[in-house]
Structure formats: structure tokens, C-alpha cells
N, C-alpha and C. Protein backbone atom coordinates (compact mmCIF):
# COMPACT_ATOMS: atom_id res chain seq x y z
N UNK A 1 59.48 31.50 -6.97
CA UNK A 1 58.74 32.68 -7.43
C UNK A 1 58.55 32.57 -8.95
N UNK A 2 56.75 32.09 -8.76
CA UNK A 2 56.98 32.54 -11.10
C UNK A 2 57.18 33.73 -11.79
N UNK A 3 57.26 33.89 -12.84
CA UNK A 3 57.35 34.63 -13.63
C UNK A 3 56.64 35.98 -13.40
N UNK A 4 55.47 35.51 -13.67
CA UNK A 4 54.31 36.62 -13.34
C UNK A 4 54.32 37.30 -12.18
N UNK A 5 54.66 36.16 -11.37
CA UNK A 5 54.81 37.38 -9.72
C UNK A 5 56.27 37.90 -9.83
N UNK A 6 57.22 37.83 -10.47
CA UNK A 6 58.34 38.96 -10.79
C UNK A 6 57.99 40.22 -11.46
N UNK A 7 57.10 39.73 -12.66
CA UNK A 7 56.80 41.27 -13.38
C UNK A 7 55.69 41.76 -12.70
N UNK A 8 54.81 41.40 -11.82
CA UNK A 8 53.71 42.01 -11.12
C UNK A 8 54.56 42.99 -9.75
N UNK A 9 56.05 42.49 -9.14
CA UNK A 9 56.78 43.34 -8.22
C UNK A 9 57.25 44.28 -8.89
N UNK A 10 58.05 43.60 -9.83
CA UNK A 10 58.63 44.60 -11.29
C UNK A 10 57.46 46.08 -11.27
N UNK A 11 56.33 46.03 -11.62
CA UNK A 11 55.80 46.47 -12.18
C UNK A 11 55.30 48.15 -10.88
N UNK A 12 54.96 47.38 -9.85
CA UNK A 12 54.71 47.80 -8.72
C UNK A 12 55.98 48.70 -7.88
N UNK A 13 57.33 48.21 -7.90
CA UNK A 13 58.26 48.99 -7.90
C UNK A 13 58.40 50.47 -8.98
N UNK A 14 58.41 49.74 -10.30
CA UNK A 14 58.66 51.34 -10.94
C UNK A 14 57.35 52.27 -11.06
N UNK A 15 55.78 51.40 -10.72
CA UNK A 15 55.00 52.55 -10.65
C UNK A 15 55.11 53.05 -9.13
N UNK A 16 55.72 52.76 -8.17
CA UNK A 16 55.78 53.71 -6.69
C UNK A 16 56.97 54.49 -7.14
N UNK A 17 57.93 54.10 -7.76
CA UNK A 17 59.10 55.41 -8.14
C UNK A 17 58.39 56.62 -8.62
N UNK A 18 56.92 56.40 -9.76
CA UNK A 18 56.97 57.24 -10.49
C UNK A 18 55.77 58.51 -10.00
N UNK A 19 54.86 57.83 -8.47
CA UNK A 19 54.56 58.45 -7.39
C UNK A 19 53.25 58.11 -7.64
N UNK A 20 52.79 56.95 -8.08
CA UNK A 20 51.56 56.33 -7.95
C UNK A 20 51.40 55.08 -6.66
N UNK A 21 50.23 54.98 -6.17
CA UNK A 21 50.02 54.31 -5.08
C UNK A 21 49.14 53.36 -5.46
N UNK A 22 49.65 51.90 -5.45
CA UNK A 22 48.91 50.38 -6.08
C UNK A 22 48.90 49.81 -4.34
N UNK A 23 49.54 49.89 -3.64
CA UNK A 23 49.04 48.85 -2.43
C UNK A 23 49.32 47.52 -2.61
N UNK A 24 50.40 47.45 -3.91
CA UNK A 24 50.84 45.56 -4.25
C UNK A 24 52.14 45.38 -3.13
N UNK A 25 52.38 45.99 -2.27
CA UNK A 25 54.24 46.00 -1.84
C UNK A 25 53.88 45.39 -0.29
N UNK A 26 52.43 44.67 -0.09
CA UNK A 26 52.60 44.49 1.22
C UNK A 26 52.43 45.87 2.21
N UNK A 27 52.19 46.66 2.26
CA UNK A 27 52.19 48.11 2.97
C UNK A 27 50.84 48.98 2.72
N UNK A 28 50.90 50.10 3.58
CA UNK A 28 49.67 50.74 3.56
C UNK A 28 50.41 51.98 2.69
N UNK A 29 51.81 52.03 2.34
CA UNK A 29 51.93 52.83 1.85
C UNK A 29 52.11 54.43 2.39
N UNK A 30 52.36 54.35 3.85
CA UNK A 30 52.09 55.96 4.25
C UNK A 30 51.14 56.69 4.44
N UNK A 31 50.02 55.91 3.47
CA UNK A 31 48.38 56.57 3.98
C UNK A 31 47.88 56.79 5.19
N UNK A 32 47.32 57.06 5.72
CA UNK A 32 46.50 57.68 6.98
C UNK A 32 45.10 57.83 6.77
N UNK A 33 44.24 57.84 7.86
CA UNK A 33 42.89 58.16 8.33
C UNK A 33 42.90 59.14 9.24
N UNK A 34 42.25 60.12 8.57
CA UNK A 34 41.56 61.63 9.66
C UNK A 34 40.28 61.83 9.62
N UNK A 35 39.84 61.82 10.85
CA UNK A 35 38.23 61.74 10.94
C UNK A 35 37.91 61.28 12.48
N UNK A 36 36.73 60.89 12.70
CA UNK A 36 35.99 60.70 12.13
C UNK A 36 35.13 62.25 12.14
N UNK A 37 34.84 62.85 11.53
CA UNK A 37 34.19 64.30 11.77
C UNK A 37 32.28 64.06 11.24
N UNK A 38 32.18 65.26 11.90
CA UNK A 38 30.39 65.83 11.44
C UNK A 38 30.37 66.18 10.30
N UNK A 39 29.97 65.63 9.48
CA UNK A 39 30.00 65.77 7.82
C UNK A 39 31.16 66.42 7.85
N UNK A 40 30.97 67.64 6.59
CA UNK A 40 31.83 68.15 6.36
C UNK A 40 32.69 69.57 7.54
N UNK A 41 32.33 69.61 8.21
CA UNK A 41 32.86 70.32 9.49
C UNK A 41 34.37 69.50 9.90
N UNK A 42 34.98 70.25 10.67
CA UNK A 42 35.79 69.43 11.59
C UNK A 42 35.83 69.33 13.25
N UNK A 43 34.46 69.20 13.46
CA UNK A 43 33.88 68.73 14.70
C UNK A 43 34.18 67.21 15.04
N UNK A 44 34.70 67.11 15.95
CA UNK A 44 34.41 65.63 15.47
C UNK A 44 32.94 64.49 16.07
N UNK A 45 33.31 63.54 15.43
CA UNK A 45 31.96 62.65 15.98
C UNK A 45 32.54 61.31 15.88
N UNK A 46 33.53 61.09 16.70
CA UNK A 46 33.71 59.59 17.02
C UNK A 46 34.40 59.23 18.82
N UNK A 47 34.21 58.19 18.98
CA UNK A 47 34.36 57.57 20.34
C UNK A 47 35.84 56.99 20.14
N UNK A 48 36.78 57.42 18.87
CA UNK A 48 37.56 56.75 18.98
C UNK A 48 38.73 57.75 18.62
N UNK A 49 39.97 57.74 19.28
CA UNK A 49 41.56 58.43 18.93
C UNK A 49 41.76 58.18 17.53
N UNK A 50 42.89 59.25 16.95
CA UNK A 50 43.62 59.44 15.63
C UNK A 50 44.16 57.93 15.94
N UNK A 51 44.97 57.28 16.92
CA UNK A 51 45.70 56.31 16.47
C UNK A 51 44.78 54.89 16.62
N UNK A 52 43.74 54.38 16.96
CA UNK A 52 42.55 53.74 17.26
C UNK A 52 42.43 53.49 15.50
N UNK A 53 41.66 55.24 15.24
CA UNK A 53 41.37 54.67 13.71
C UNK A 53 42.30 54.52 12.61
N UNK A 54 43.93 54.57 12.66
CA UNK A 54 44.29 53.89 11.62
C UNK A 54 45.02 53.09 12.30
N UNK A 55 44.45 52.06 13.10
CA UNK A 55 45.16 50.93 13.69
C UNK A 55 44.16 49.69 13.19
N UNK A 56 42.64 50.43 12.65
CA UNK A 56 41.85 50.20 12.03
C UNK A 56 42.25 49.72 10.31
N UNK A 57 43.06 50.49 9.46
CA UNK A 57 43.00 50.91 8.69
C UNK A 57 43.97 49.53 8.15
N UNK A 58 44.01 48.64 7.17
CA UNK A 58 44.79 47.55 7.36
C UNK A 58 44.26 47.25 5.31
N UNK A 59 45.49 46.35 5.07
CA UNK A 59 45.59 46.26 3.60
C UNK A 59 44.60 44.70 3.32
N UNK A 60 43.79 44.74 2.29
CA UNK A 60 43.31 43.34 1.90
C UNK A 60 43.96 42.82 0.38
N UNK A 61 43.58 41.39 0.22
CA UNK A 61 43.82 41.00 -1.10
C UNK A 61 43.09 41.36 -2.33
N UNK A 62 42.06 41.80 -2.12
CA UNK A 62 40.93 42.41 -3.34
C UNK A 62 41.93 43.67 -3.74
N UNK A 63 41.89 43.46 -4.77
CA UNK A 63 42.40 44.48 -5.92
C UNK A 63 41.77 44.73 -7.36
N UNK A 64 41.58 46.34 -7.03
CA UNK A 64 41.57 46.78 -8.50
C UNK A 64 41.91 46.83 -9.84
N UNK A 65 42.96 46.29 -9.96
CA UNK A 65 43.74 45.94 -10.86
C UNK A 65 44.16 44.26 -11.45
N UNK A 66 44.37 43.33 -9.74
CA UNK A 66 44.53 42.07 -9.86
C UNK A 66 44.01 41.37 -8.84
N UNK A 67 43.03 41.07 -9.13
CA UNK A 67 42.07 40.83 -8.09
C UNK A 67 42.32 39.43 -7.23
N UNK A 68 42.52 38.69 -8.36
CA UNK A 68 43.25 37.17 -7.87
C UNK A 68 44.25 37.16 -7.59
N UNK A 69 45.44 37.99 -7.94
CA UNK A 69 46.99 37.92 -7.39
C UNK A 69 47.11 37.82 -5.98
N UNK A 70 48.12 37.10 -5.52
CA UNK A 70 48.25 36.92 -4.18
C UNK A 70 48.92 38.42 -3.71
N UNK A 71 49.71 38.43 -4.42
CA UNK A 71 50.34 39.96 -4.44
C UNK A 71 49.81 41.38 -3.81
N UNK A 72 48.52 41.31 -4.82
CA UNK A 72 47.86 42.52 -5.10
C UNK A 72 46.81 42.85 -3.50
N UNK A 73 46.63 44.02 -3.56
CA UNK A 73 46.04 44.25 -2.63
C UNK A 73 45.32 45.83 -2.42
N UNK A 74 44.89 46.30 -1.75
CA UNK A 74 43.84 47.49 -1.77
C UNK A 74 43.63 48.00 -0.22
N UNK A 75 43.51 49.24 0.07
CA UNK A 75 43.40 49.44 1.81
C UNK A 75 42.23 49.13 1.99
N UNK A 76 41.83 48.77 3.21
CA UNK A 76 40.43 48.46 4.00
C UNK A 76 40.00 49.44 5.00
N UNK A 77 38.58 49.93 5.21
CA UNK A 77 38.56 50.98 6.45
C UNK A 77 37.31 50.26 6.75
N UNK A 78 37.18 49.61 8.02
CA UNK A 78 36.39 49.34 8.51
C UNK A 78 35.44 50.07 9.30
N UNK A 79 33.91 49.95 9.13
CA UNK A 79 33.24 51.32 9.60
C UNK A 79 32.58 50.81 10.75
N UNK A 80 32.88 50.65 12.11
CA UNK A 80 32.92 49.99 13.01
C UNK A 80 32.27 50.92 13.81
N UNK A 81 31.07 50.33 14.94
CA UNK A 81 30.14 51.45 15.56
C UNK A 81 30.91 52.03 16.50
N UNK A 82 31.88 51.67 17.24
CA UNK A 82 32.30 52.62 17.83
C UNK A 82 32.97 53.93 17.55
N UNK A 83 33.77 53.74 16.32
CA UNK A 83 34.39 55.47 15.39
C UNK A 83 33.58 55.96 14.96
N UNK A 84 32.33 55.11 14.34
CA UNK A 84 31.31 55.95 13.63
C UNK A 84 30.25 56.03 14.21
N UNK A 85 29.66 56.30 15.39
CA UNK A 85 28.86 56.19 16.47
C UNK A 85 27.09 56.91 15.52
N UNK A 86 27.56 58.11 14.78
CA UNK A 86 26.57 58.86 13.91
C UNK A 86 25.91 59.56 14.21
N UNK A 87 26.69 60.60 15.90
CA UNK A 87 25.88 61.56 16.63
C UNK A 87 25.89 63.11 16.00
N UNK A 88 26.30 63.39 14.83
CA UNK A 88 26.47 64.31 14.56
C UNK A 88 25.10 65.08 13.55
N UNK A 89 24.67 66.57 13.34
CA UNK A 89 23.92 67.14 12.99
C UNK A 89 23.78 66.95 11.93
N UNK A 90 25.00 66.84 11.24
CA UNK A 90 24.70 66.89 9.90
C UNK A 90 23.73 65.81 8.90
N UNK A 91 23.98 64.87 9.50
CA UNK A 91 23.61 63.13 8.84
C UNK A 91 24.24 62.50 7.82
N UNK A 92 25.77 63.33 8.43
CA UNK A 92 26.64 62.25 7.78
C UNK A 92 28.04 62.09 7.92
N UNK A 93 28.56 60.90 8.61
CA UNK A 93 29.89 60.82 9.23
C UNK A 93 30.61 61.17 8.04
N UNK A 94 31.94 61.70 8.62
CA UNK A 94 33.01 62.01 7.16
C UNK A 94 34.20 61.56 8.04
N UNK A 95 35.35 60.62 6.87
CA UNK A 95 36.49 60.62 7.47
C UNK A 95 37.64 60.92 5.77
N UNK A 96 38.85 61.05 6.11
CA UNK A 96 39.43 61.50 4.80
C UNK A 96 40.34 59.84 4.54
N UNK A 97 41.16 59.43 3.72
CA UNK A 97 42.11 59.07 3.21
C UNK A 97 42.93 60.04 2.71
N UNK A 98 44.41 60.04 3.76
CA UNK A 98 45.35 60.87 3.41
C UNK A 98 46.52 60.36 2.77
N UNK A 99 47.07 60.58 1.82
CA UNK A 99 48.87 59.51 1.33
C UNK A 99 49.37 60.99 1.79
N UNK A 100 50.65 60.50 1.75
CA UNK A 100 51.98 61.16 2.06
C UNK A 100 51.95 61.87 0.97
N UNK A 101 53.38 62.59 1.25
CA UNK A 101 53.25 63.59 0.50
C UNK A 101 53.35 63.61 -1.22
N UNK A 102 53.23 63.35 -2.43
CA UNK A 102 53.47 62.75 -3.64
C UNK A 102 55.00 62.88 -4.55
N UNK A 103 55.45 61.75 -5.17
CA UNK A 103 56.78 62.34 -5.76
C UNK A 103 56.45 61.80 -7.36
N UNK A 104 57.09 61.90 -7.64
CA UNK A 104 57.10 61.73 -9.31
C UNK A 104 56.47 63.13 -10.24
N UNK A 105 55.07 62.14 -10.83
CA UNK A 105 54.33 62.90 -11.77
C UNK A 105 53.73 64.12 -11.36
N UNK A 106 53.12 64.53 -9.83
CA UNK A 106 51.99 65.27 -9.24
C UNK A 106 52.28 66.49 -9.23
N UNK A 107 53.75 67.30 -9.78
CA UNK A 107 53.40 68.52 -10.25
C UNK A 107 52.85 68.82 -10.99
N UNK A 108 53.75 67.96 -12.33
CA UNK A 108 52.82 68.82 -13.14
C UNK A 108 51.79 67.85 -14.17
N UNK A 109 50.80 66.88 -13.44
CA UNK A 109 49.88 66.30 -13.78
C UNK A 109 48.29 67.08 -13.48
N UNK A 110 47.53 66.97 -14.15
CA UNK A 110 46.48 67.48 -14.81
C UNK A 110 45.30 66.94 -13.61
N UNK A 111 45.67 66.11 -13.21
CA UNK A 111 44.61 65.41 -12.26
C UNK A 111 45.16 64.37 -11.83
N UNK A 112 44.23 63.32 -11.18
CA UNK A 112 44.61 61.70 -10.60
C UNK A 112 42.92 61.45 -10.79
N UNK A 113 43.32 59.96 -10.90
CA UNK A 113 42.55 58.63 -10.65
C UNK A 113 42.15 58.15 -9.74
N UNK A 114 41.69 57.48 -8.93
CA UNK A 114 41.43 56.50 -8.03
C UNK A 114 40.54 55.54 -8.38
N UNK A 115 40.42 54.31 -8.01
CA UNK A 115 39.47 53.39 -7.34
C UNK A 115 38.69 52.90 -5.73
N UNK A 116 37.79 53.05 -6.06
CA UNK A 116 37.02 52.62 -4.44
C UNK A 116 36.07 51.42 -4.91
N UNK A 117 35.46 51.28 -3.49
CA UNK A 117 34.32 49.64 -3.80
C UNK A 117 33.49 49.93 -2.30
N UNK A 118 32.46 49.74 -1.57
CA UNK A 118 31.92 49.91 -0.39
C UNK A 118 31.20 48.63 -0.48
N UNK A 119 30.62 47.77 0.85
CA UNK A 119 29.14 47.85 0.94
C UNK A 119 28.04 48.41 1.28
N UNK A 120 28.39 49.67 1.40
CA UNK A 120 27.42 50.63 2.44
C UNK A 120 26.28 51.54 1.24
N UNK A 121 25.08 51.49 1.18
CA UNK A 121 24.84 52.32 0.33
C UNK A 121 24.80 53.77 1.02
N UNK A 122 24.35 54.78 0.21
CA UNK A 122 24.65 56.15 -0.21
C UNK A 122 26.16 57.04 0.21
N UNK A 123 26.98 56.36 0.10
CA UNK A 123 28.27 57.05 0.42
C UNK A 123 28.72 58.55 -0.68
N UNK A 124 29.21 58.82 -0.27
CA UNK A 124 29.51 60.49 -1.05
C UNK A 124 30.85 60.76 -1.17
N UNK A 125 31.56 60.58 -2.10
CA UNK A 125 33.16 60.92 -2.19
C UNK A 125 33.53 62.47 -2.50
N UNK A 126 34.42 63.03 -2.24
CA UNK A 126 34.78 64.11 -2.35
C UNK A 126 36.04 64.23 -2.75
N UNK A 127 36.75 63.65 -3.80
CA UNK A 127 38.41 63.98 -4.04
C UNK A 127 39.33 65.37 -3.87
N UNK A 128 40.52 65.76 -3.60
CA UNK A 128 40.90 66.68 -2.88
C UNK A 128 42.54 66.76 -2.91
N UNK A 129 43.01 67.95 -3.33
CA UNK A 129 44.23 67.75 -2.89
C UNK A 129 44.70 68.95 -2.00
N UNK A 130 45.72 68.60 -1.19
CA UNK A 130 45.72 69.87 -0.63
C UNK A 130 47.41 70.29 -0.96
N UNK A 131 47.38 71.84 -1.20
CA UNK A 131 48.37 72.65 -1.89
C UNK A 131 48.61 73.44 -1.12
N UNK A 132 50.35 73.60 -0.84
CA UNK A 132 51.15 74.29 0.13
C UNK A 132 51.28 75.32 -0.96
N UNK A 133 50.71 76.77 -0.52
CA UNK A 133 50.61 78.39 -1.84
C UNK A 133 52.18 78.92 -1.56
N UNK A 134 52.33 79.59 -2.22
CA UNK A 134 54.13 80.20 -2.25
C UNK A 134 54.12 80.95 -1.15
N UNK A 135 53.47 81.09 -0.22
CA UNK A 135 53.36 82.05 1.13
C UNK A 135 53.32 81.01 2.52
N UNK A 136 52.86 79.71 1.84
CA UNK A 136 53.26 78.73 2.75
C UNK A 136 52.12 78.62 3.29
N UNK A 137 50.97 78.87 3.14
CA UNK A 137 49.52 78.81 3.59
C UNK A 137 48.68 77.39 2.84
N UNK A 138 48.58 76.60 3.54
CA UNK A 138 48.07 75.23 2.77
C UNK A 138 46.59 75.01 2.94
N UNK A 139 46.09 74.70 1.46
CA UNK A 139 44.96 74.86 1.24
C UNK A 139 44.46 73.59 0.78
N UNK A 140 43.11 73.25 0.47
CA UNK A 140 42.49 72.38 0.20
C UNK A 140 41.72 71.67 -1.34
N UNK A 141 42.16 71.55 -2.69
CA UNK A 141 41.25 72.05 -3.91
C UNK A 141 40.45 71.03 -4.23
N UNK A 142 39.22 71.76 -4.69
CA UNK A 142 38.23 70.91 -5.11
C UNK A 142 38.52 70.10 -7.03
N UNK A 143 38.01 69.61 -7.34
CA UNK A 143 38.10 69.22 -8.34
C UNK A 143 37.45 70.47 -9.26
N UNK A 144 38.27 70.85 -10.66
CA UNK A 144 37.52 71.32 -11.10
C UNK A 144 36.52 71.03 -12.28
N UNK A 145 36.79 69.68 -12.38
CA UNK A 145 34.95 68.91 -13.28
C UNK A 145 34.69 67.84 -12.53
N UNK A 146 33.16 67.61 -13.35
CA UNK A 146 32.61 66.84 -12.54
C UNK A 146 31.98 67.40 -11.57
N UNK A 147 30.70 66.38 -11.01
CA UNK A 147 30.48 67.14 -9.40
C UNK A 147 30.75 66.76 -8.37
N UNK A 148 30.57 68.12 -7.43
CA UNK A 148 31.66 67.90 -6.12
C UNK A 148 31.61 66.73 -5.25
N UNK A 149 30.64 66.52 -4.96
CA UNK A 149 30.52 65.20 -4.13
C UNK A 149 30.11 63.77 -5.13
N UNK A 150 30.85 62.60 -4.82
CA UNK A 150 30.23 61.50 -6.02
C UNK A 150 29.85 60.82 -5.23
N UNK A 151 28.58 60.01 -6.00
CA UNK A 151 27.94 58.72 -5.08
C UNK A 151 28.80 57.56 -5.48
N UNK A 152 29.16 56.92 -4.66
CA UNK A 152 29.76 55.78 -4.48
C UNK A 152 28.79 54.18 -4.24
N UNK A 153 28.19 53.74 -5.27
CA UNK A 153 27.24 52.95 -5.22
C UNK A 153 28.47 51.57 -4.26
N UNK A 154 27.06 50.88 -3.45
CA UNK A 154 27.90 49.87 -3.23
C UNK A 154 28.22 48.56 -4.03
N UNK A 155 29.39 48.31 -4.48
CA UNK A 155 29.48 46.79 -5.46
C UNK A 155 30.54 46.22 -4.58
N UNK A 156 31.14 46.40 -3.39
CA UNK A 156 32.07 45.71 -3.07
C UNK A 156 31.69 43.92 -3.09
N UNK A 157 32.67 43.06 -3.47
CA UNK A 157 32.52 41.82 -4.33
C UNK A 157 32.06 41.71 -5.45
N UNK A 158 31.55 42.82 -5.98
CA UNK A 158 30.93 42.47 -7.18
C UNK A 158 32.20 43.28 -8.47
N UNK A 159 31.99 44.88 -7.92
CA UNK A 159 33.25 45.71 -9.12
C UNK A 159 34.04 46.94 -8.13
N UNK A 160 34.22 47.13 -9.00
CA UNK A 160 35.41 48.56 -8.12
C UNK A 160 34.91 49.42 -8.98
N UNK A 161 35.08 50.93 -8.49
CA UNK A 161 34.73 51.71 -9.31
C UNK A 161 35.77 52.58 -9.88
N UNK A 162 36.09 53.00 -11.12
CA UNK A 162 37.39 54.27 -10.61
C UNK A 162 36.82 55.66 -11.55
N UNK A 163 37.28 56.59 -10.39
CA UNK A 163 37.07 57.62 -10.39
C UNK A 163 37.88 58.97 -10.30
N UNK A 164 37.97 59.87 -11.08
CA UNK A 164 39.16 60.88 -11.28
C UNK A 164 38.67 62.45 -10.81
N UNK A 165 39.91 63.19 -10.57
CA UNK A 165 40.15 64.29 -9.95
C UNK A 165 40.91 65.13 -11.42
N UNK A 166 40.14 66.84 -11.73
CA UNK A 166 40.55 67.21 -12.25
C UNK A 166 41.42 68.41 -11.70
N UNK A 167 42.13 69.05 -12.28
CA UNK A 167 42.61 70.77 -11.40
C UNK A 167 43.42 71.35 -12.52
N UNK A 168 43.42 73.08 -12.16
CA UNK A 168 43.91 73.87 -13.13
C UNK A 168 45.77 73.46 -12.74
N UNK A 169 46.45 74.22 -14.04
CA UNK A 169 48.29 73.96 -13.42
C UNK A 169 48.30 74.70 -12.47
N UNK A 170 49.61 74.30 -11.42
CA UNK A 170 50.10 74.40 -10.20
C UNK A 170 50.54 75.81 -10.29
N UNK A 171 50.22 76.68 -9.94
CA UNK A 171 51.11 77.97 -10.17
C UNK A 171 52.68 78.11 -9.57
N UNK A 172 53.24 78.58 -9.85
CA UNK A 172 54.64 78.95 -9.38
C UNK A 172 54.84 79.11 -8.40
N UNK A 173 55.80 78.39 -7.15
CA UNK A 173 55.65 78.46 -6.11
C UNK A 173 54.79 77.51 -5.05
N UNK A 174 54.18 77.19 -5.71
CA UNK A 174 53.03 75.67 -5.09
C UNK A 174 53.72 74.71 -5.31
N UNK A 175 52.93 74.02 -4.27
CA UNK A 175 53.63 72.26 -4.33
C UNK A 175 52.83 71.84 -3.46
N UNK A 176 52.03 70.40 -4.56
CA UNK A 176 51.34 69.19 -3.68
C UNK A 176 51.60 68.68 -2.53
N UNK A 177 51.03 68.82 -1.38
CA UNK A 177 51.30 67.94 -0.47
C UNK A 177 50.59 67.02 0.31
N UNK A 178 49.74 66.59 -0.45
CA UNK A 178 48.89 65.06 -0.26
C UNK A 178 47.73 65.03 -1.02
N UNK A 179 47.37 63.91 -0.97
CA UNK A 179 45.60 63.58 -2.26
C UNK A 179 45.02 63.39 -0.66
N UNK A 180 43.83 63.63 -0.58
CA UNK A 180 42.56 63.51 0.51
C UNK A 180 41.29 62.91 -0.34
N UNK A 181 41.21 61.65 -0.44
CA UNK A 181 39.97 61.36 -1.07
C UNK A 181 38.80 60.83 0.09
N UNK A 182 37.90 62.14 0.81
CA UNK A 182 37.11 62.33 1.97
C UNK A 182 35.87 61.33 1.42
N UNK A 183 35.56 61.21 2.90
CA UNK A 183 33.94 59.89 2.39
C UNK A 183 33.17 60.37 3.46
N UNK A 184 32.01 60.60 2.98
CA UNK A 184 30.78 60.79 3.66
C UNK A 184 29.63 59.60 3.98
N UNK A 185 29.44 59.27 5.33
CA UNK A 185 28.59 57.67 5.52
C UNK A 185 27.76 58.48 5.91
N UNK A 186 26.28 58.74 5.43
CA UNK A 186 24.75 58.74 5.39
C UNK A 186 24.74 58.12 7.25
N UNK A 187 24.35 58.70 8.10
CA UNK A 187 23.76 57.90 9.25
C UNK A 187 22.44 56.72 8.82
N UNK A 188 21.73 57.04 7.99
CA UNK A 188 21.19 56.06 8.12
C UNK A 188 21.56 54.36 7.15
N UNK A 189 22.64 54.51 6.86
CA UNK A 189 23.68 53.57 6.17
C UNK A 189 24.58 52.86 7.65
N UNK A 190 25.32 53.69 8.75
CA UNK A 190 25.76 53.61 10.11
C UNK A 190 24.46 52.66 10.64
N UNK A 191 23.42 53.38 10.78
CA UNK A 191 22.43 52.25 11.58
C UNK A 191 22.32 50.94 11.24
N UNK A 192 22.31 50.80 9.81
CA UNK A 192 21.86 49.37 9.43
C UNK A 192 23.24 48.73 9.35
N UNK A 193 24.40 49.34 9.32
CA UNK A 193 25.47 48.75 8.93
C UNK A 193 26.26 47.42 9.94
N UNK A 194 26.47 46.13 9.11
CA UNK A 194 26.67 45.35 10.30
C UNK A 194 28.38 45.19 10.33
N UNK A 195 28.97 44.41 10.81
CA UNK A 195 30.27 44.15 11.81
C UNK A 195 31.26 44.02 10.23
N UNK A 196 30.63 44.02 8.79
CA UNK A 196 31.60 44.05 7.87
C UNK A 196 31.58 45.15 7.27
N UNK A 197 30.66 46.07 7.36
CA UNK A 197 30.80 47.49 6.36
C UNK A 197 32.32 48.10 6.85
N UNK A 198 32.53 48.30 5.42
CA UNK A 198 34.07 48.81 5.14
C UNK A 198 33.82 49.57 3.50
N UNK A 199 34.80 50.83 3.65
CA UNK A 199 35.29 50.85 2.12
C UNK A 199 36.51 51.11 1.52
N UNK A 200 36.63 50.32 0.79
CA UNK A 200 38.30 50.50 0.24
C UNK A 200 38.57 51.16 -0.61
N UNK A 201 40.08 51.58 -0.99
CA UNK A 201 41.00 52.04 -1.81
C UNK A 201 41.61 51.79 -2.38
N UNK A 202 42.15 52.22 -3.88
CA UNK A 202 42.92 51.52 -4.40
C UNK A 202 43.53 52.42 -5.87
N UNK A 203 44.37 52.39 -6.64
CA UNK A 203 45.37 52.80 -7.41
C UNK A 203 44.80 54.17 -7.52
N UNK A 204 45.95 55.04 -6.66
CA UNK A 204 45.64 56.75 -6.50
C UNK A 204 46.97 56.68 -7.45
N UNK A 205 46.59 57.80 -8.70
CA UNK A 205 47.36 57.32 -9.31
C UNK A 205 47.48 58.65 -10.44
N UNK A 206 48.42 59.71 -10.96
CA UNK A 206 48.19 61.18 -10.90
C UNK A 206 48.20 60.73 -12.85
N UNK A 207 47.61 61.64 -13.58
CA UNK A 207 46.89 61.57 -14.81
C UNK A 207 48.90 61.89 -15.23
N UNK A 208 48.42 61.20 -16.50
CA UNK A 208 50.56 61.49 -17.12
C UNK A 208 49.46 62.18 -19.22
């Protein structure tokens, strides 16, 4: 083992202590896929089970951060015609990226980061966290800058993009209990899309 791949584990260990998600550890990390739904509804519109699509859901070597490291790595969601079939009204499949629940920084951080990459054009991101209220009623928050939905141009092989989530402080009594960074696929992106459209994820990662 060289050098570099010690401080690249090194490095990857104390940022998962500190409740950021890199995807260098070999693992998906606890993340999940919920979906596939009718846009933004929770109807759904796929031919396929909760455990189908994150059996789907699998880690690659492309990374945001270290792209060449053998190490490094980023989640993959493959948009495969059978989950995303594209029968729904709206004209546009939605599925979420869920992590577990967050530890470290994510009380009392100001926002998070992410990176994504697609080949699919017109995709629509929606970042999200959802907050357990002091009554125990769990809710969903939008970002509060920026606008609500982002286009997600496609550069996968070419760049990654990264993109951030803002929000007011946590009030008293609240507590984070997961980032949801939701994606919207255009049906007519589903039609043309062939046996590799996928889009990935990569360093969810809370503002310090």
C-alpha cells in the first residue's frame, strides 16, 4: 500500500466521522433509492419493487474529487426501462437519493454541498432535507436560495457538477434526519435513453 493510498483512507475515515459522505470506503454508505414516482407526487410509476431499485443502485470508480484513484468512487443509478417505464402525467419520472440519518456537522451547519454528473439531458434536481419538528412530525425543507429545481446539464465523462443546499438554523427541538437530493427524468430523455443512462452522486457533504 503507497503512501497516497494511506492518506486518501486517512482522509476518508475522518471525513465519515465528521458526517460527510465521499463513497471512497468501498460502500454505498447507507444511502437508499425511493421512487420511482410521477414527478413530484408520490404515485408511483415504475414496474419495479423498493428492493429491485436499490439492488440497482451500486458504487463506481469515477469520482468527484479523485477521479483516477483506485480508491475513490461515487454512487451509480442506473435509469433502466423497466423502473422508469415514463407512464406517468406529469412528464417526468422522479426518484430521491436518501443517506441515513447524519452525524457530525448537520445540526448546526448552514447548508450542504453535493456533486452529481448524468448523461441524460434535461434532468431537474431538487435538494432537500427532511426535519423531525419537536412534536415529532417530519417534514421535508426546501432550500432557501437559489432556485427550487436545478438543471443538471449532462457532462458525465466529461465534469461533475457541485451543487449546494441552503436553510435557516434548526430551531430547538429539531433534528436532521436525512439529505434527499430528488431527480426529475423529462420522459422525453426516458425515450431516447439507451442501456447506459445513469446519474451519479457524490461528496454530500454539510457547509462547516
Amino acid at each position: 500500500m503507497n503512501i497516497r493510498t494511506v492518506h486518501l483512507i486517512t482522509i476518508s475515515f475522518l471525513v465519515l466521522l465528521s458526517g460527510c459522505w465521499t463513497f471512497d470506503d468501498g460502500s454505498k454508505q447507507g444511502f437508499t433509492i425511493d421512487g420511482v414516482y410521477d414527478g413530484g407526487t408520490y404515485v408511483k410509476d415504475t414496474f419495479c419493487s423498493n428492493a429491485e431499485l436499490n439492488n440497482w443502485l451500486t458504487l463506481i470508480p469515477s469520482s468527484n474529487s479523485f477521479d483516477n484513484d483506485p480508491n475513490a468512487g461515487s454512487l451509480r443509478m442506473p435509469i433502466i426501462s423497466s423502473c422508469f417505464p415514463g407512464n406517468g402525467s406529469t412528464g417526468y419520472s422522479r426518484f430521491d437519493f436518501v443517506s441515513p440519518k447524519p452525524n457530525g456537522d448537520w445540526q448546526s451547519a448552514n447548508g450542504f454541498r453535493f456533486a452529481m454528473d448524468t448523461n441524460l439531458p434535461g434532468v431537474l434536481l431538487q435538494p432537500l432535507l427532511s426535519i423531525r419538528k419537536s412534536d415529532g412530525t417530519i417534514v421535508k425543507k426546501k432550500s432557501i436560495s437559489g432556485p427550487e429545481y436545478i438543471p443538471l446539464q449532462n457532462y458525465y465523462s466529461a465534469q461533475w457538477r457541485t451543487l449546494s443546499y441552503s436553510r435557516d438554523a434548526i430551531a430547538s427541538g429539531e433534528e436532521v434526519m436525512a439529505v434527499h437530493i430528488r431527480v426529475f427524468i423529462p420522459h422525453s430523455a426516458l425515450y431516447s435513453a439507451g442501456t447506459e443512462a445513469i446519474v451519479l452522486l457524490d461528496d454530500v457533504v454539510p457547509n462547516r
